[in-house]
PDB file of N, CA and C in Angstrom:
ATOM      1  N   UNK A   1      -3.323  29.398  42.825  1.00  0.00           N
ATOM      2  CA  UNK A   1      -3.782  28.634  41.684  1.00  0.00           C
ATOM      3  C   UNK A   1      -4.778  29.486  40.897  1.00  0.00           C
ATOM      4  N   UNK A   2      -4.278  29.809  39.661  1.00  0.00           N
ATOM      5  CA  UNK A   2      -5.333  30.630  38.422  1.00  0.00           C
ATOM      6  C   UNK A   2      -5.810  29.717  37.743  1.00  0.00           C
ATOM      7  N   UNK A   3      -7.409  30.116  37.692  1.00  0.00           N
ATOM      8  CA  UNK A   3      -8.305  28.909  37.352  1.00  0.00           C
ATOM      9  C   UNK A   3      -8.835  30.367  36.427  1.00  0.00           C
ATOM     10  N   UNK A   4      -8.820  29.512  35.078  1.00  0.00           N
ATOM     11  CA  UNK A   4      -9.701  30.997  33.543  1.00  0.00           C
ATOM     12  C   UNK A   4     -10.329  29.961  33.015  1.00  0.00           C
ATOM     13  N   UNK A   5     -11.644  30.866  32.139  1.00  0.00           N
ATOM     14  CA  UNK A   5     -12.517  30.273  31.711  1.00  0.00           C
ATOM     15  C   UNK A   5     -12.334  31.324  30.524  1.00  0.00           C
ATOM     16  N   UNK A   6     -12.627  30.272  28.853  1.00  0.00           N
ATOM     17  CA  UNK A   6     -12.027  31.364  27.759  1.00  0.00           C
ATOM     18  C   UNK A   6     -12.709  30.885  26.842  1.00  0.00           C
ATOM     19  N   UNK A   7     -12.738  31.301  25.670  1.00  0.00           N
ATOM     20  CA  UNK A   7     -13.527  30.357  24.864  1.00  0.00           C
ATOM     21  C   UNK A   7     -12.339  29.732  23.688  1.00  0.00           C
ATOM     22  N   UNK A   8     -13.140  29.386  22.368  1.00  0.00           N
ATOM     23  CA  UNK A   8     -11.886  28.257  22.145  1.00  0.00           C
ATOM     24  C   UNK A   8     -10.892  28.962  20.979  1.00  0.00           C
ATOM     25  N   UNK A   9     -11.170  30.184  20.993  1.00  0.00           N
ATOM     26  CA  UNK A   9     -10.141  30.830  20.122  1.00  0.00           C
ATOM     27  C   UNK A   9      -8.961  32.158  21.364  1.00  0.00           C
ATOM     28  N   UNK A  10      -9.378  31.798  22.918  1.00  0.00           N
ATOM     29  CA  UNK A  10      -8.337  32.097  23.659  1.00  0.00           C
ATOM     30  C   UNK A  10      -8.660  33.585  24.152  1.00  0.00           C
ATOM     31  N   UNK A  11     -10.268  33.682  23.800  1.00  0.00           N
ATOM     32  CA  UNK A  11     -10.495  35.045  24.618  1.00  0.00           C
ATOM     33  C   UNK A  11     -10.529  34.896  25.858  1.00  0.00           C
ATOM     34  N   UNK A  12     -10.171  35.684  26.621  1.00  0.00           N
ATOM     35  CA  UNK A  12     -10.562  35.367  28.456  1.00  0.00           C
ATOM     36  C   UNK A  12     -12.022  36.212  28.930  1.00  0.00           C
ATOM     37  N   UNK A  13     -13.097  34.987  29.193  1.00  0.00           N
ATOM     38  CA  UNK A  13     -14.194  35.019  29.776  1.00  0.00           C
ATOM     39  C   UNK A  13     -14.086  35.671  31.269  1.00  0.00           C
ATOM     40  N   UNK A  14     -13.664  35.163  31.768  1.00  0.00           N
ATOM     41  CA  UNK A  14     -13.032  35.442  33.799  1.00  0.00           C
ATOM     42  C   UNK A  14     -11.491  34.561  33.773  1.00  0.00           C
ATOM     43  N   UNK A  15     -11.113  35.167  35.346  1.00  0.00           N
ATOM     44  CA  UNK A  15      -9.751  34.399  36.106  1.00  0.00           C
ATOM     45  C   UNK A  15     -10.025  34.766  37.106  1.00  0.00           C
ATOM     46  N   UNK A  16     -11.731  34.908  37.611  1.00  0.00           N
ATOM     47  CA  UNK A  16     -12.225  35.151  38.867  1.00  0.00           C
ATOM     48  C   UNK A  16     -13.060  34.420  38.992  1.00  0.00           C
ATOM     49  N   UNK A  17     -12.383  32.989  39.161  1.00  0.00           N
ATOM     50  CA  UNK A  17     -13.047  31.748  39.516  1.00  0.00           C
ATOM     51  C   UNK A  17     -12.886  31.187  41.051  1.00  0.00           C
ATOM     52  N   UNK A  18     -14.015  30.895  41.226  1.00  0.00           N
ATOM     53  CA  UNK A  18     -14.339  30.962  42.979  1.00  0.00           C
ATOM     54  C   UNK A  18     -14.016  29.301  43.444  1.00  0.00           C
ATOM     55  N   UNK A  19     -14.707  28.479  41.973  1.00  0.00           N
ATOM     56  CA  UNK A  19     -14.971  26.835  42.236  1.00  0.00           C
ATOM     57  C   UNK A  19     -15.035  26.688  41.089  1.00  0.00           C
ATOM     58  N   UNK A  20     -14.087  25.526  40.662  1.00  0.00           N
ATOM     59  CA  UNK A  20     -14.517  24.226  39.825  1.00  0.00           C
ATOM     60  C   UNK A  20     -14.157  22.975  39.845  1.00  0.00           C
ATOM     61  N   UNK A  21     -15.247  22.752  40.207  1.00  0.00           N
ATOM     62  CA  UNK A  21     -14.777  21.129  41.170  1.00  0.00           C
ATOM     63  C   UNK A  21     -15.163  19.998  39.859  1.00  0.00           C
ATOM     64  N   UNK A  22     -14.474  19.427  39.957  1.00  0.00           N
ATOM     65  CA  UNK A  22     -14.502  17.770  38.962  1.00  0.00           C
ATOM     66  C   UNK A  22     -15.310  17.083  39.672  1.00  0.00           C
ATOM     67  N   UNK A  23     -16.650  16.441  39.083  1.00  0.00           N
ATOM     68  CA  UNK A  23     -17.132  15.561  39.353  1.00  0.00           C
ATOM     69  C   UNK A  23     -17.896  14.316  38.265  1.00  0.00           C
ATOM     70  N   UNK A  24     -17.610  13.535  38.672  1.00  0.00           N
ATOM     71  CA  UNK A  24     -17.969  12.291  37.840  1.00  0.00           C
ATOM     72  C   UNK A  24     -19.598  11.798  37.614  1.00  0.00           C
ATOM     73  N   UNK A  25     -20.306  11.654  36.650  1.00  0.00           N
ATOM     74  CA  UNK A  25     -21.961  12.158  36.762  1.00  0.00           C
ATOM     75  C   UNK A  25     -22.099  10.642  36.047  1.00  0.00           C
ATOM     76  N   UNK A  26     -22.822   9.782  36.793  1.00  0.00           N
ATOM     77  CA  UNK A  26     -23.076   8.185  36.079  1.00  0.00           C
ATOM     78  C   UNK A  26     -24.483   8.226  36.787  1.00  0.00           C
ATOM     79  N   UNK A  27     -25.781   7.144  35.668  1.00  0.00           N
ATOM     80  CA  UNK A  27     -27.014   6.598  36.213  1.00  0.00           C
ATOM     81  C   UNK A  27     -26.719   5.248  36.821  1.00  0.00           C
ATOM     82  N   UNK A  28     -26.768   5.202  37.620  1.00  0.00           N
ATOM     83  CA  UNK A  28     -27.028   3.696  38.791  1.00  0.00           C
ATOM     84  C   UNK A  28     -28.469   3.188  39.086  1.00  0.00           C
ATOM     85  N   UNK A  29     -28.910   2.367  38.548  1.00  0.00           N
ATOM     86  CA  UNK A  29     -30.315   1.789  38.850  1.00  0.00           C
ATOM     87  C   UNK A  29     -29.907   0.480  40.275  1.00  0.00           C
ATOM     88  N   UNK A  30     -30.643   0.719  41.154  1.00  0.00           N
ATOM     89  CA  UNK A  30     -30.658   0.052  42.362  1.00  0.00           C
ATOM     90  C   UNK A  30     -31.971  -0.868  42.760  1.00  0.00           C
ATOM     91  N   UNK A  31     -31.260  -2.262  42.439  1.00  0.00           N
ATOM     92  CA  UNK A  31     -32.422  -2.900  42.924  1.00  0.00           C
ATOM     93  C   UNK A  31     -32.527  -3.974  44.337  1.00  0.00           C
ATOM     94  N   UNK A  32     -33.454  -4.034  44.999  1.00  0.00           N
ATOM     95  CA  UNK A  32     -33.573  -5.612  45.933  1.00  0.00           C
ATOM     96  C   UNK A  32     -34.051  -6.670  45.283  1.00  0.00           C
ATOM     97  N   UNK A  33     -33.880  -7.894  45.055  1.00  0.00           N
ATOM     98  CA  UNK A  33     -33.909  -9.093  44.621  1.00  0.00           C
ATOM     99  C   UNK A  33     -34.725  -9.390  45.992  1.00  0.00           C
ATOM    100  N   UNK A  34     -35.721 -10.777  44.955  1.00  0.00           N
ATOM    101  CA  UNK A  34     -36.006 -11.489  45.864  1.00  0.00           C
ATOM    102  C   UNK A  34     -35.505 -11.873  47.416  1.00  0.00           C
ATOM    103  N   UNK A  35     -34.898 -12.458  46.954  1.00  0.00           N
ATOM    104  CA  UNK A  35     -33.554 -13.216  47.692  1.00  0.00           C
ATOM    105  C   UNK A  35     -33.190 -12.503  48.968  1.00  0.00           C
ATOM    106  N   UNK A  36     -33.230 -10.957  49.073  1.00  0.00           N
ATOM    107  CA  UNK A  36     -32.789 -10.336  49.944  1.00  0.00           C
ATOM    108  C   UNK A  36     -31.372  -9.529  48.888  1.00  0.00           C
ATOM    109  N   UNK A  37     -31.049  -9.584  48.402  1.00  0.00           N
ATOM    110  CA  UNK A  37     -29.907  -9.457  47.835  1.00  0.00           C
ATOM    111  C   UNK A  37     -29.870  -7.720  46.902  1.00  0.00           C
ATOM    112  N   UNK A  38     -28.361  -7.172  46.463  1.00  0.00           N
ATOM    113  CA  UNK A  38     -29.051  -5.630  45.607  1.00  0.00           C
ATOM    114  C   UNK A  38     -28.152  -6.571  44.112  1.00  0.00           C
ATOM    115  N   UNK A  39     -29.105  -5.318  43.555  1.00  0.00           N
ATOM    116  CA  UNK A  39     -28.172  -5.716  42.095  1.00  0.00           C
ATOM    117  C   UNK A  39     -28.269  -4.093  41.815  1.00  0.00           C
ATOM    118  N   UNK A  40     -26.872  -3.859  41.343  1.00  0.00           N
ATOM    119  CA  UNK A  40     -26.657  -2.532  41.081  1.00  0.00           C
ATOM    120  C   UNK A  40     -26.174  -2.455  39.508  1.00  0.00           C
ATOM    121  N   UNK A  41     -27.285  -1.811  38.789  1.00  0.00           N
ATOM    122  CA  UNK A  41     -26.735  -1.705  37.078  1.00  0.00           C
ATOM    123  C   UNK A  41     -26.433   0.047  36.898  1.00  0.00           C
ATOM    124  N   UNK A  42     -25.450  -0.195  36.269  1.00  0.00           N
ATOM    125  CA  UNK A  42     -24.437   1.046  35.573  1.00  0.00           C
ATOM    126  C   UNK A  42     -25.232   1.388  34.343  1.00  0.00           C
ATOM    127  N   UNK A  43     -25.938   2.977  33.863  1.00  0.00           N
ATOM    128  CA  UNK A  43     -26.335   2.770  32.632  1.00  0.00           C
ATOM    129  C   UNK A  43     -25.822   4.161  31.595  1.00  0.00           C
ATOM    130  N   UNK A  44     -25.412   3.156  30.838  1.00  0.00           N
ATOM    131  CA  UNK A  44     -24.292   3.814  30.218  1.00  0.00           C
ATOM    132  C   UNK A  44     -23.059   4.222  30.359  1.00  0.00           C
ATOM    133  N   UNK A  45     -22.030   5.525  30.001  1.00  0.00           N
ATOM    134  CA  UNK A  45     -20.789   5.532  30.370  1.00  0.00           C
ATOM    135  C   UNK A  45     -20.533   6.665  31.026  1.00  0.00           C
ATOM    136  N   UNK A  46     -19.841   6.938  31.685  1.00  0.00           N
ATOM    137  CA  UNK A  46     -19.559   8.323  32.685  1.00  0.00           C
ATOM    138  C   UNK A  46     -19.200   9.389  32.017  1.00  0.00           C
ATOM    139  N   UNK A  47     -20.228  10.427  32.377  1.00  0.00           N
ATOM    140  CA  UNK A  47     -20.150  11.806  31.925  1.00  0.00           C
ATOM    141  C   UNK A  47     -18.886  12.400  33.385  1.00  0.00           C
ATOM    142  N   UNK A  48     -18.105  12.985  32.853  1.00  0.00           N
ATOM    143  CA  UNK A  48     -17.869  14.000  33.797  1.00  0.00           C
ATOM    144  C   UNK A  48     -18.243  15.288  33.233  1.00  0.00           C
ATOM    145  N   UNK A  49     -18.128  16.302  34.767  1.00  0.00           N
ATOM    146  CA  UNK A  49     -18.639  17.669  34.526  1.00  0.00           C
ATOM    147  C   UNK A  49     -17.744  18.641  36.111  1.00  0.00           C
ATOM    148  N   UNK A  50     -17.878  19.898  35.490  1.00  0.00           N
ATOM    149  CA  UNK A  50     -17.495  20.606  36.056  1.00  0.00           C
ATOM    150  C   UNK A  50     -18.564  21.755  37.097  1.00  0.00           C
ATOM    151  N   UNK A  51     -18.706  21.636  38.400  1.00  0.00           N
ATOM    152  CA  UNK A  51     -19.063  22.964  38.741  1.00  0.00           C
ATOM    153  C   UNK A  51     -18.771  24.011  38.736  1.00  0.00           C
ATOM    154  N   UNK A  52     -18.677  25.279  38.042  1.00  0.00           N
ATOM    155  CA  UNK A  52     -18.118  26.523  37.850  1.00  0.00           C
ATOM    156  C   UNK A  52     -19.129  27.589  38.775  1.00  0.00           C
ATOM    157  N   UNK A  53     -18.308  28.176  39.465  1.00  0.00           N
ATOM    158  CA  UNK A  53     -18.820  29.461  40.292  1.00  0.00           C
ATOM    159  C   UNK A  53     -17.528  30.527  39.603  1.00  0.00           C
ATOM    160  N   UNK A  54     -17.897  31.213  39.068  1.00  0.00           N
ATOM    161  CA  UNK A  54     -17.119  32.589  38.499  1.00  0.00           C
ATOM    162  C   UNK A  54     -18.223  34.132  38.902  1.00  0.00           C
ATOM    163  N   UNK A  55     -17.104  35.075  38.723  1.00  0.00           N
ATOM    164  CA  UNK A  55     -17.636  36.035  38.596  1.00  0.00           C
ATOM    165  C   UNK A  55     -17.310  36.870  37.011  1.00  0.00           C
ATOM    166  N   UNK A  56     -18.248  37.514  36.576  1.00  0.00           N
ATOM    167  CA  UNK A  56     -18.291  38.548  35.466  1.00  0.00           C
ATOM    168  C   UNK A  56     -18.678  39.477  34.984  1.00  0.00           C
ATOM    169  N   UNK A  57     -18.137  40.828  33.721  1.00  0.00           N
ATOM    170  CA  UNK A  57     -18.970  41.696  33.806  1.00  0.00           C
ATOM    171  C   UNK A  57     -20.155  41.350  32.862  1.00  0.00           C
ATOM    172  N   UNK A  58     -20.390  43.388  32.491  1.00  0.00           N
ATOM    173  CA  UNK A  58     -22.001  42.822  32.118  1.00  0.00           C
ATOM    174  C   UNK A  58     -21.976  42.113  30.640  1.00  0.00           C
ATOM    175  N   UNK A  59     -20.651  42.140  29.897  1.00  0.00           N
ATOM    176  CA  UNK A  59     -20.034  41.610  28.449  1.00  0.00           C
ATOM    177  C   UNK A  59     -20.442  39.921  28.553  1.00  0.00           C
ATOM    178  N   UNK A  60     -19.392  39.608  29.696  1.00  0.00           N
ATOM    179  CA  UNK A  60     -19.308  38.235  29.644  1.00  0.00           C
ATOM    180  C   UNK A  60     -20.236  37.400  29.952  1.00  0.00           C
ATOM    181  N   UNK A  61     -21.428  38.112  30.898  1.00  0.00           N
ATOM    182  CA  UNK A  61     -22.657  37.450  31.215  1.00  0.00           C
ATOM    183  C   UNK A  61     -23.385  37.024  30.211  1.00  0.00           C
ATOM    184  N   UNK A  62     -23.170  38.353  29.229  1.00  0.00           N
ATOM    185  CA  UNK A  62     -24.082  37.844  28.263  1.00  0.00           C
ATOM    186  C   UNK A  62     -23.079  37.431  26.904  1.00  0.00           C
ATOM    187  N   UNK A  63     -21.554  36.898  26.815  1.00  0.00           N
ATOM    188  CA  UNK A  63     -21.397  35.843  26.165  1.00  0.00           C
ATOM    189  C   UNK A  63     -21.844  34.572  26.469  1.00  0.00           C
ATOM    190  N   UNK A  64     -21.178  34.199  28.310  1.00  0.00           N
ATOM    191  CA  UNK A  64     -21.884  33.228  28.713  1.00  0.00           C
ATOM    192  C   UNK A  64     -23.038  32.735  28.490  1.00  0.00           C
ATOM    193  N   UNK A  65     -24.174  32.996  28.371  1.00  0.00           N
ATOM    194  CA  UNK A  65     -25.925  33.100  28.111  1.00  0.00           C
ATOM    195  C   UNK A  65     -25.676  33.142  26.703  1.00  0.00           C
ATOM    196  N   UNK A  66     -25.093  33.426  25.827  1.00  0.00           N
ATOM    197  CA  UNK A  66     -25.208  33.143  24.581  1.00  0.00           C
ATOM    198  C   UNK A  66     -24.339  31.543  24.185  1.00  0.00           C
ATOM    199  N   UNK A  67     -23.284  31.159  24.771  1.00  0.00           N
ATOM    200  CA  UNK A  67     -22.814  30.165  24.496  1.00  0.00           C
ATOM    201  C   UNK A  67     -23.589  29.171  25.111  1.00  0.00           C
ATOM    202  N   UNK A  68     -24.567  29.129  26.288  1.00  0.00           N
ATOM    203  CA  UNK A  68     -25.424  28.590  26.447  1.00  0.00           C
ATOM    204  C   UNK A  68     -26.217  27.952  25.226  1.00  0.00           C
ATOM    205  N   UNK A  69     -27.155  29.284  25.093  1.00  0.00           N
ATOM    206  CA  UNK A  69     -27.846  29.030  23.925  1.00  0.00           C
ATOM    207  C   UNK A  69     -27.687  27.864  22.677  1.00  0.00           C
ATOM    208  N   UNK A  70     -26.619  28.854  22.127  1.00  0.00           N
ATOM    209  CA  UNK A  70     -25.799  27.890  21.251  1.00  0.00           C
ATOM    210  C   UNK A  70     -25.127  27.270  21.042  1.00  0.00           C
ATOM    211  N   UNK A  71     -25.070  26.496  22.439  1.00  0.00           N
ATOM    212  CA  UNK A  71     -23.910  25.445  22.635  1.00  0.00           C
ATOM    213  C   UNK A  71     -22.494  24.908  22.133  1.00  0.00           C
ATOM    214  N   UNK A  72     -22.347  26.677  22.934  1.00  0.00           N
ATOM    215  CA  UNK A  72     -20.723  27.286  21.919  1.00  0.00           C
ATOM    216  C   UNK A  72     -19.639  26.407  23.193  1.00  0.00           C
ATOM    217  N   UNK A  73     -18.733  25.284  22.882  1.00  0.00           N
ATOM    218  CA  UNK A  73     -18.066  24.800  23.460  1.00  0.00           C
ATOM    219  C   UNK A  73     -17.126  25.996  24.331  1.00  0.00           C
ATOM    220  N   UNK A  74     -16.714  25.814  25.732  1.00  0.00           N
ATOM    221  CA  UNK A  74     -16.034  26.902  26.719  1.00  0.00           C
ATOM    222  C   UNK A  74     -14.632  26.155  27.306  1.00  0.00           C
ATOM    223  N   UNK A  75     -14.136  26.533  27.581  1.00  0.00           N
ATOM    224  CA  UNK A  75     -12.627  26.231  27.967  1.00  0.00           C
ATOM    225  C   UNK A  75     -12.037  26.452  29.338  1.00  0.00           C
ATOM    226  N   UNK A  76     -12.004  25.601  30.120  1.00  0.00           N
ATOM    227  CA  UNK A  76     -11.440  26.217  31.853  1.00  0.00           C
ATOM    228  C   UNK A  76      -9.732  25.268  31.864  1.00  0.00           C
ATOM    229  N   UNK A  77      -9.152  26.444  32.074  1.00  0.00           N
ATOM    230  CA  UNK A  77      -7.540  26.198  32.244  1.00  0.00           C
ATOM    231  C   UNK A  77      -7.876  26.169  33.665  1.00  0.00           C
ATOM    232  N   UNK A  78      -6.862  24.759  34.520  1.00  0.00           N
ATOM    233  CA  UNK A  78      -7.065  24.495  35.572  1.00  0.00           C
ATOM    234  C   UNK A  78      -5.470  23.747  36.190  1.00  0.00           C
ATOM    235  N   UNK A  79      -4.725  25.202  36.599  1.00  0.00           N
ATOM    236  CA  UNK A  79      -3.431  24.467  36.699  1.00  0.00           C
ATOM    237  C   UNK A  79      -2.261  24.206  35.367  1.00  0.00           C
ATOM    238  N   UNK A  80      -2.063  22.965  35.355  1.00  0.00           N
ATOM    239  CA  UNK A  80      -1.281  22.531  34.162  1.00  0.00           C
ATOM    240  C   UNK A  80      -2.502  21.567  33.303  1.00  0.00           C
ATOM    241  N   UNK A  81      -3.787  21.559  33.577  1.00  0.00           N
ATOM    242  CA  UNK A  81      -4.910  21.110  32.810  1.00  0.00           C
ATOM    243  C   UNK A  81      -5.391  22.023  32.084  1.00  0.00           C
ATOM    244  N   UNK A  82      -6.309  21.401  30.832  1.00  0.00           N
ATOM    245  CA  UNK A  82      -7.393  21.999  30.503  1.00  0.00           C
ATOM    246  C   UNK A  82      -8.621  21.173  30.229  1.00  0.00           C
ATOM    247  N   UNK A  83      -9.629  21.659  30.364  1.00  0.00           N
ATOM    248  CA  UNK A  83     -11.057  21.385  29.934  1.00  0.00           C
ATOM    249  C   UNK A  83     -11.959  21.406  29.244  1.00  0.00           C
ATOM    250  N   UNK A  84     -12.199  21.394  28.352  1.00  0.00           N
ATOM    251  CA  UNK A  84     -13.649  21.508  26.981  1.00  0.00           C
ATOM    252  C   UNK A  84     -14.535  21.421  27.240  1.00  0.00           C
ATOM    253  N   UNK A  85     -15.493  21.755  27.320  1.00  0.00           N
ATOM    254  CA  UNK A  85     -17.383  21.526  27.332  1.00  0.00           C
ATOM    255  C   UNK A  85     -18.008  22.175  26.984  1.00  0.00           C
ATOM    256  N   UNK A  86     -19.591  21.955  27.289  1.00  0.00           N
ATOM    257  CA  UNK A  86     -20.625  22.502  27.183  1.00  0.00           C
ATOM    258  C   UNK A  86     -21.670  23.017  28.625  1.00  0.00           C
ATOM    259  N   UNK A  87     -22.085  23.770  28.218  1.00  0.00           N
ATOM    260  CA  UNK A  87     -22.910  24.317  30.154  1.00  0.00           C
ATOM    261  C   UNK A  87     -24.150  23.561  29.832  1.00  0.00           C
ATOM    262  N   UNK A  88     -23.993  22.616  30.929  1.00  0.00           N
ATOM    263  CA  UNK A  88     -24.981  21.710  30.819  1.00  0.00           C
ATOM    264  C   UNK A  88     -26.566  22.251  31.181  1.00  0.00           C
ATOM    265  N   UNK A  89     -26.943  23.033  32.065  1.00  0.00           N
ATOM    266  CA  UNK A  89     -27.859  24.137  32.514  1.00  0.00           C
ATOM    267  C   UNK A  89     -27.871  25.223  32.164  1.00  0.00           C
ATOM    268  N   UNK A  90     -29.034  25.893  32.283  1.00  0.00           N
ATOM    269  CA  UNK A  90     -29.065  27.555  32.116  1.00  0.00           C
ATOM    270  C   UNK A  90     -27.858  28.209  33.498  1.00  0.00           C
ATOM    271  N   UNK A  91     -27.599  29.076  32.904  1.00  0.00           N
ATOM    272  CA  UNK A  91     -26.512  29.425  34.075  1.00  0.00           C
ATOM    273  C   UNK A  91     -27.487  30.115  35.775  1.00  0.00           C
ATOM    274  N   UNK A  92     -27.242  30.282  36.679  1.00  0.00           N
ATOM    275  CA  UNK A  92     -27.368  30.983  37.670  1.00  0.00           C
ATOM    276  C   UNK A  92     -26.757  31.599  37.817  1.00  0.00           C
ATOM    277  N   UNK A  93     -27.855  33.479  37.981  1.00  0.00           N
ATOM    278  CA  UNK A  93     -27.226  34.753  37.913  1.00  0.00           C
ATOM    279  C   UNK A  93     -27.287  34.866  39.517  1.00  0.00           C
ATOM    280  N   UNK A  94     -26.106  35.886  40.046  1.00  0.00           N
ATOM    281  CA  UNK A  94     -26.616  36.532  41.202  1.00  0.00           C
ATOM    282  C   UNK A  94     -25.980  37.669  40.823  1.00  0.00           C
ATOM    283  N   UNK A  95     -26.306  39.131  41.130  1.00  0.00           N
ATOM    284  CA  UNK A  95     -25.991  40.544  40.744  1.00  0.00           C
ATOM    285  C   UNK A  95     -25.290  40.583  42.042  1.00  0.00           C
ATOM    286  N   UNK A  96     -23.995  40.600  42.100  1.00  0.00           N
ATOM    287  CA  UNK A  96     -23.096  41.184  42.826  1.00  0.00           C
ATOM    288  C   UNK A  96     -22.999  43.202  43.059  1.00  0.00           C
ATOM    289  N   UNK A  97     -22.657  43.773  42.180  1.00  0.00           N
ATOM    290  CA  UNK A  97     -22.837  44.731  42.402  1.00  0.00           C
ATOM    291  C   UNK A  97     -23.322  45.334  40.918  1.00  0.00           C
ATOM    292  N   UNK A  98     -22.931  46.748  40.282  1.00  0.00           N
ATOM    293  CA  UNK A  98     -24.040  47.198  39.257  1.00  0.00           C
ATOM    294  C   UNK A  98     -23.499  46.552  37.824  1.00  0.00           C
ATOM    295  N   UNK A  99     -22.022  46.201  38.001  1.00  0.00           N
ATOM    296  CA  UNK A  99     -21.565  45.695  36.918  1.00  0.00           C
ATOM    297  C   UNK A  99     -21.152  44.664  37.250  1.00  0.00           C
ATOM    298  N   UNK A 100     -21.006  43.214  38.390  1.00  0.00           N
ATOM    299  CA  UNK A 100     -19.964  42.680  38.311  1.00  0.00           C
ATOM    300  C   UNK A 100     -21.461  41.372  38.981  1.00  0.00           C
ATOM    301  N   UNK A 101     -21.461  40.318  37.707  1.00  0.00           N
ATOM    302  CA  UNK A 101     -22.383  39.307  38.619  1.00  0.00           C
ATOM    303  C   UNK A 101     -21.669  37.757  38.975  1.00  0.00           C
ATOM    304  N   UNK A 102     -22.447  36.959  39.374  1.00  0.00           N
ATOM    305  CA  UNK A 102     -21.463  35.929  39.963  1.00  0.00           C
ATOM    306  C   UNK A 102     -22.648  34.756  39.401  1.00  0.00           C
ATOM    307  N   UNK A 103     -21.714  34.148  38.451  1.00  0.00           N
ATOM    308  CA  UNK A 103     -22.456  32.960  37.869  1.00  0.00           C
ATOM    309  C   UNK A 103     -22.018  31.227  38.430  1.00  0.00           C
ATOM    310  N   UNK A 104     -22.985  30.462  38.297  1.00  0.00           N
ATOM    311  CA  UNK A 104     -23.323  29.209  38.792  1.00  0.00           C
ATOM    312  C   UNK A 104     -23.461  28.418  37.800  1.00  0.00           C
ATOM    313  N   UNK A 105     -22.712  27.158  37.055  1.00  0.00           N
ATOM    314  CA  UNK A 105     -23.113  26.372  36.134  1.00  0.00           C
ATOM    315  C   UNK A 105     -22.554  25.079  35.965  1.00  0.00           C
ATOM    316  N   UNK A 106     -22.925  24.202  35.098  1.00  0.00           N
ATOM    317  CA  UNK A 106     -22.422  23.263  35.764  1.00  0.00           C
ATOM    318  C   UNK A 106     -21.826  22.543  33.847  1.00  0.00           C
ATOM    319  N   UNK A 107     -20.786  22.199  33.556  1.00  0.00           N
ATOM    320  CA  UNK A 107     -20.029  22.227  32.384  1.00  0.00           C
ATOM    321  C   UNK A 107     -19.535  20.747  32.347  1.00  0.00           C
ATOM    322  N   UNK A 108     -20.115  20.226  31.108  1.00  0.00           N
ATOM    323  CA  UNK A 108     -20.307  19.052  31.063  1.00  0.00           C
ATOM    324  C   UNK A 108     -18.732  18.805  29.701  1.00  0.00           C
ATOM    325  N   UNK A 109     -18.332  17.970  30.306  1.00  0.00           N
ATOM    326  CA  UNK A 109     -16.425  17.822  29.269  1.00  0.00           C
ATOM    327  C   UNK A 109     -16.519  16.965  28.420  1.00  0.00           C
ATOM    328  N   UNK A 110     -16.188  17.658  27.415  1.00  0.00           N
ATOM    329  CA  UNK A 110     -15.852  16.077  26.243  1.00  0.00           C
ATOM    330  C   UNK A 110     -14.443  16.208  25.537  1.00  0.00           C
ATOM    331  N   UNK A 111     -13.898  16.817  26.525  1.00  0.00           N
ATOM    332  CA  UNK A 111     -12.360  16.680  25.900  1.00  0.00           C
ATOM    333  C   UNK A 111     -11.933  17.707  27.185  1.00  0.00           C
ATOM    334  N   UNK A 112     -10.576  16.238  27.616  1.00  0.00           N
ATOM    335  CA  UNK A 112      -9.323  17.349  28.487  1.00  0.00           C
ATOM    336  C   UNK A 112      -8.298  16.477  27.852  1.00  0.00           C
ATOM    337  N   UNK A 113      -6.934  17.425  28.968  1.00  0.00           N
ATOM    338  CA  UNK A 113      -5.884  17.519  28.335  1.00  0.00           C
ATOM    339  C   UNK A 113      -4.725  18.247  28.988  1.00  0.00           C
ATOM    340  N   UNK A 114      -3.655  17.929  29.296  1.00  0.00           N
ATOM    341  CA  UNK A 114      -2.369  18.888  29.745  1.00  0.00           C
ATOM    342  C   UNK A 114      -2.229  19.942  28.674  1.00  0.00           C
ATOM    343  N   UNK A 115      -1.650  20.999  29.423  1.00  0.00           N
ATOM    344  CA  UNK A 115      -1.579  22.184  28.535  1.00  0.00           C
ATOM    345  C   UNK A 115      -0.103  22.343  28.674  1.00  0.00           C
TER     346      UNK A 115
END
């Protein structure tokens, strides 16, 4: 399974994607009632988001970190899916070796879609 991360005119960022896991991101306020009883309120509507672990060189690190910045929408083909978002966090660097680092972020979707 080739998992790429590109931006939205179809450059390829990486296809040395380690993880990107789907997860569903909602506020739940939790309460006890008198009574003994919970009341559980939903607030607002469900964000999903993506965890991305990729690796890249020293180019793409610093597109990545710039689309950060400027909250340049990013693209992860996933299968016969695709994904739209924004990196919801500053990314996490780790320096793999002199050119090749391994980033951590977490990519918040406002548009998918079969490809």
């Amino acid at each position: 399974m080739t998992i790429t991360l590109c931006d939205l005119e179809g450059n390829v960022i990486t296809n040395i994607v380690n993880d990107a896991i789907l997860n569903p991101d909602i506020i739940k306020i939790k309460n006890r009632l008198l009574d003994g009883t919970y009341h559980i309120q939903t607030i607002g509507n469900r964000i999903d988001t993506i965890k991305v672990d990729c690796y890249v060189d020293k180019i793409n690190k610093d597109k990545i970190d710039s689309m950060y910045v400027i909250d340049e929408p990013i693209k992860l083909l996933q299968e016969n899916k695709y994904y739209i978002g924004l990196i919801d966090d500053k990314p996490d660097w780790e320096t793999v070796s002199k050119q090749l680092y391994l980033a951590s972020f977490k990519l918040v979707i406002s548009q998918s879609g079969v490809v």
